[in-house]
Protein backbone atom coordinates (compact mmCIF):
# COMPACT_ATOMS: atom_id res chain seq x y z
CA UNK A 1 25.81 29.65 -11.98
CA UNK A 2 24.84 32.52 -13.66
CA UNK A 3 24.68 30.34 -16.98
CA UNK A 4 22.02 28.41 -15.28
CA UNK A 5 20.05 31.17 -13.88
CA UNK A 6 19.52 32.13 -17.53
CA UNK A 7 18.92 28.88 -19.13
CA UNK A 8 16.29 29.11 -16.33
CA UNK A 9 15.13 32.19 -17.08
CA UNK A 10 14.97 31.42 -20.94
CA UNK A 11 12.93 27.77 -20.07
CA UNK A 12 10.37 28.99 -17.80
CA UNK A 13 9.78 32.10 -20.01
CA UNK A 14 9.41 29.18 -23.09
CA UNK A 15 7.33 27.58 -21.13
CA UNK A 16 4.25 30.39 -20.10
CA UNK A 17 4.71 31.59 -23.78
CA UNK A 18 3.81 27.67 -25.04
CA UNK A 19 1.07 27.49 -22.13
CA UNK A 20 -0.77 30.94 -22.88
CA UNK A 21 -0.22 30.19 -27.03
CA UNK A 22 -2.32 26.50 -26.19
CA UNK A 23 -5.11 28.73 -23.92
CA UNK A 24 -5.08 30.60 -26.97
CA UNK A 25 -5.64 27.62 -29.09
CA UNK A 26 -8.65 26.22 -26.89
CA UNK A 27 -10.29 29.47 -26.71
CA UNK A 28 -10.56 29.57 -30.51
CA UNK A 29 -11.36 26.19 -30.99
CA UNK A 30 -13.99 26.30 -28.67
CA UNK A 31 -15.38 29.75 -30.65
CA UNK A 32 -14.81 28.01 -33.80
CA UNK A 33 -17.31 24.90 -32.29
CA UNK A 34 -20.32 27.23 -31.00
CA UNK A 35 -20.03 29.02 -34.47
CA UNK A 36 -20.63 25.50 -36.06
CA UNK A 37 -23.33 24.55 -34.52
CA UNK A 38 -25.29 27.88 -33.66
CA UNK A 39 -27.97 27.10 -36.28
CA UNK A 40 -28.60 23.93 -34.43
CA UNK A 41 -28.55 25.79 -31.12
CA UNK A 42 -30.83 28.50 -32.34
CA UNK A 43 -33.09 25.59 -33.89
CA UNK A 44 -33.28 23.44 -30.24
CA UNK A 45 -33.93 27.20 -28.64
CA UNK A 46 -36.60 28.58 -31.18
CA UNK A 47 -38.22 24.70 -30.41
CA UNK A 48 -38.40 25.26 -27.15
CA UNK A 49 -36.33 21.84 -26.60
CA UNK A 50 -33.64 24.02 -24.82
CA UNK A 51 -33.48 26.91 -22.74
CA UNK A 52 -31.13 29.79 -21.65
CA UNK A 53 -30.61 28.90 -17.85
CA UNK A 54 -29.57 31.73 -15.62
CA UNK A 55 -26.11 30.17 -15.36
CA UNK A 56 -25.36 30.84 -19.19
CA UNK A 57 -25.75 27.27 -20.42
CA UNK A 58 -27.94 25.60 -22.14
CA UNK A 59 -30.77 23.69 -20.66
CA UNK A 60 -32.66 21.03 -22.10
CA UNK A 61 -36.42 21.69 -21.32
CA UNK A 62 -37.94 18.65 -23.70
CA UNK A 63 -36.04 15.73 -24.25
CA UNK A 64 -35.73 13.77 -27.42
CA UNK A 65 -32.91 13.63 -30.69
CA UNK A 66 -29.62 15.06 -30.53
CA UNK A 67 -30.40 17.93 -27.80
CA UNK A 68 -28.99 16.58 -24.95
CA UNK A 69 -25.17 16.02 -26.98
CA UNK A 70 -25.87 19.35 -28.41
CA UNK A 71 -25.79 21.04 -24.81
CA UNK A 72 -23.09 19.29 -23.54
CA UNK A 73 -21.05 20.37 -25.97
CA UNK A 74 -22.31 23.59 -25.91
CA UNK A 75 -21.75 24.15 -22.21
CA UNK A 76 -18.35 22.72 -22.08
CA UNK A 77 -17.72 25.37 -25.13
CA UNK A 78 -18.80 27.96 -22.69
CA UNK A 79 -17.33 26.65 -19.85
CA UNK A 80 -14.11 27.70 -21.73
CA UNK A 81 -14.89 31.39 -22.54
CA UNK A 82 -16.37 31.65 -19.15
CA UNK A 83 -13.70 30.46 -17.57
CA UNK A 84 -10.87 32.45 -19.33
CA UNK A 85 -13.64 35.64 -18.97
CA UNK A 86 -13.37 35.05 -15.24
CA UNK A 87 -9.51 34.67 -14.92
CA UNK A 88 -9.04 38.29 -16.40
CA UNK A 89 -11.91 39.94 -14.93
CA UNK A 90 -10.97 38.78 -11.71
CA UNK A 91 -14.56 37.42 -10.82
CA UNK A 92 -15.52 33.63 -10.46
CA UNK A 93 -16.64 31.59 -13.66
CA UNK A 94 -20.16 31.35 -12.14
CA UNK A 95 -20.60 35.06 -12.21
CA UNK A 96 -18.94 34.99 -15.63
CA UNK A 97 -21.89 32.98 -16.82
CA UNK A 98 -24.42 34.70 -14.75
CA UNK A 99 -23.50 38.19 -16.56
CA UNK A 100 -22.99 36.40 -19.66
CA UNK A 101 -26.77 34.82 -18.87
CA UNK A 102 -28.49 38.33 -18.65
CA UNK A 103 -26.60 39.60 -21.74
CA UNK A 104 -27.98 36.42 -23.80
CA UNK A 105 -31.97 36.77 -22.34
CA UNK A 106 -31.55 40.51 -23.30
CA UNK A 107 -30.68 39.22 -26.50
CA UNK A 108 -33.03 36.13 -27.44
CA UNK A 109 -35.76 36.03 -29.64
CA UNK A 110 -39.07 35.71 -28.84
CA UNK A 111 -40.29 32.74 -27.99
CA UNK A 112 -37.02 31.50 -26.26
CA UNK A 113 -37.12 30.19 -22.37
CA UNK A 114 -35.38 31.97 -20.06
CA UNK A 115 -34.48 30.89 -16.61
CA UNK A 116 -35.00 33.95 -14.29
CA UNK A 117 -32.24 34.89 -11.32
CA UNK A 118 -35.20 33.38 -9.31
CA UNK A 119 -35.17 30.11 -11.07
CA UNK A 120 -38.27 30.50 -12.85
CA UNK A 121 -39.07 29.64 -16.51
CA UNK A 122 -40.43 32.11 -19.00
CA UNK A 123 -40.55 32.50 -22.76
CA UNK A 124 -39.09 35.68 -23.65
């Protein structure tokens, strides 16, 4: 029995080390994807074709070309971060992205739209 109980032990302990390595692995992948296409980003941004929403995604604001796969990806990139943000903080992944939201208006360049806490649209 006791044999068991450790074999246990040993294959659970396996187990959350394999889990949190592959959390690990999508946080950085996800990094690694918004660092690949942040020119584009800033591009679609400094167009005005997207916005910063006050959710901490991207918003398209003018349709048209590749925008609209650009977010997507974007947000579910995000999503991720936000996400793991929110599981050690201790707060929910919407007010992950909300703080992360004020943090990236704060930090825009001119010319950028920013969706207020209010819902309004403004360029920074």
């Amino acid at each position: 029995m006791n044999t068991q109980l450790r074999l246990f032990v040993l294959l659970a302990l396996a187990f959350f080390s394999l889990a949190g390595s592959a959390v690990a692995q999508d946080i950085a992948a996800a990094k690694q994807r918004m660092a690949s296409r942040q020119s584009e980003v800033a591009s679609l941004k400094t167009s005005g074709a997207v916005g910063e929403n006050n959710r901490g995604l991207l918003e398209v604001r003018r349709s048209g070309g590749a925008s609209a796969k650009v977010v997507a990806d974007e947000n579910s990139d995000r999503g991720v971060l936000y996400a793991e943000v929110a599981k050690r903080t201790g707060v929910s992944v919407d007010d992950s992205g909300r703080a992360r939201a004020k943090q990236i208006a704060a930090n825009s360049a001119a010319g950028v739209w920013i969706q207020k806490e209010d819902g309004s649209w403004h360029q920074k």
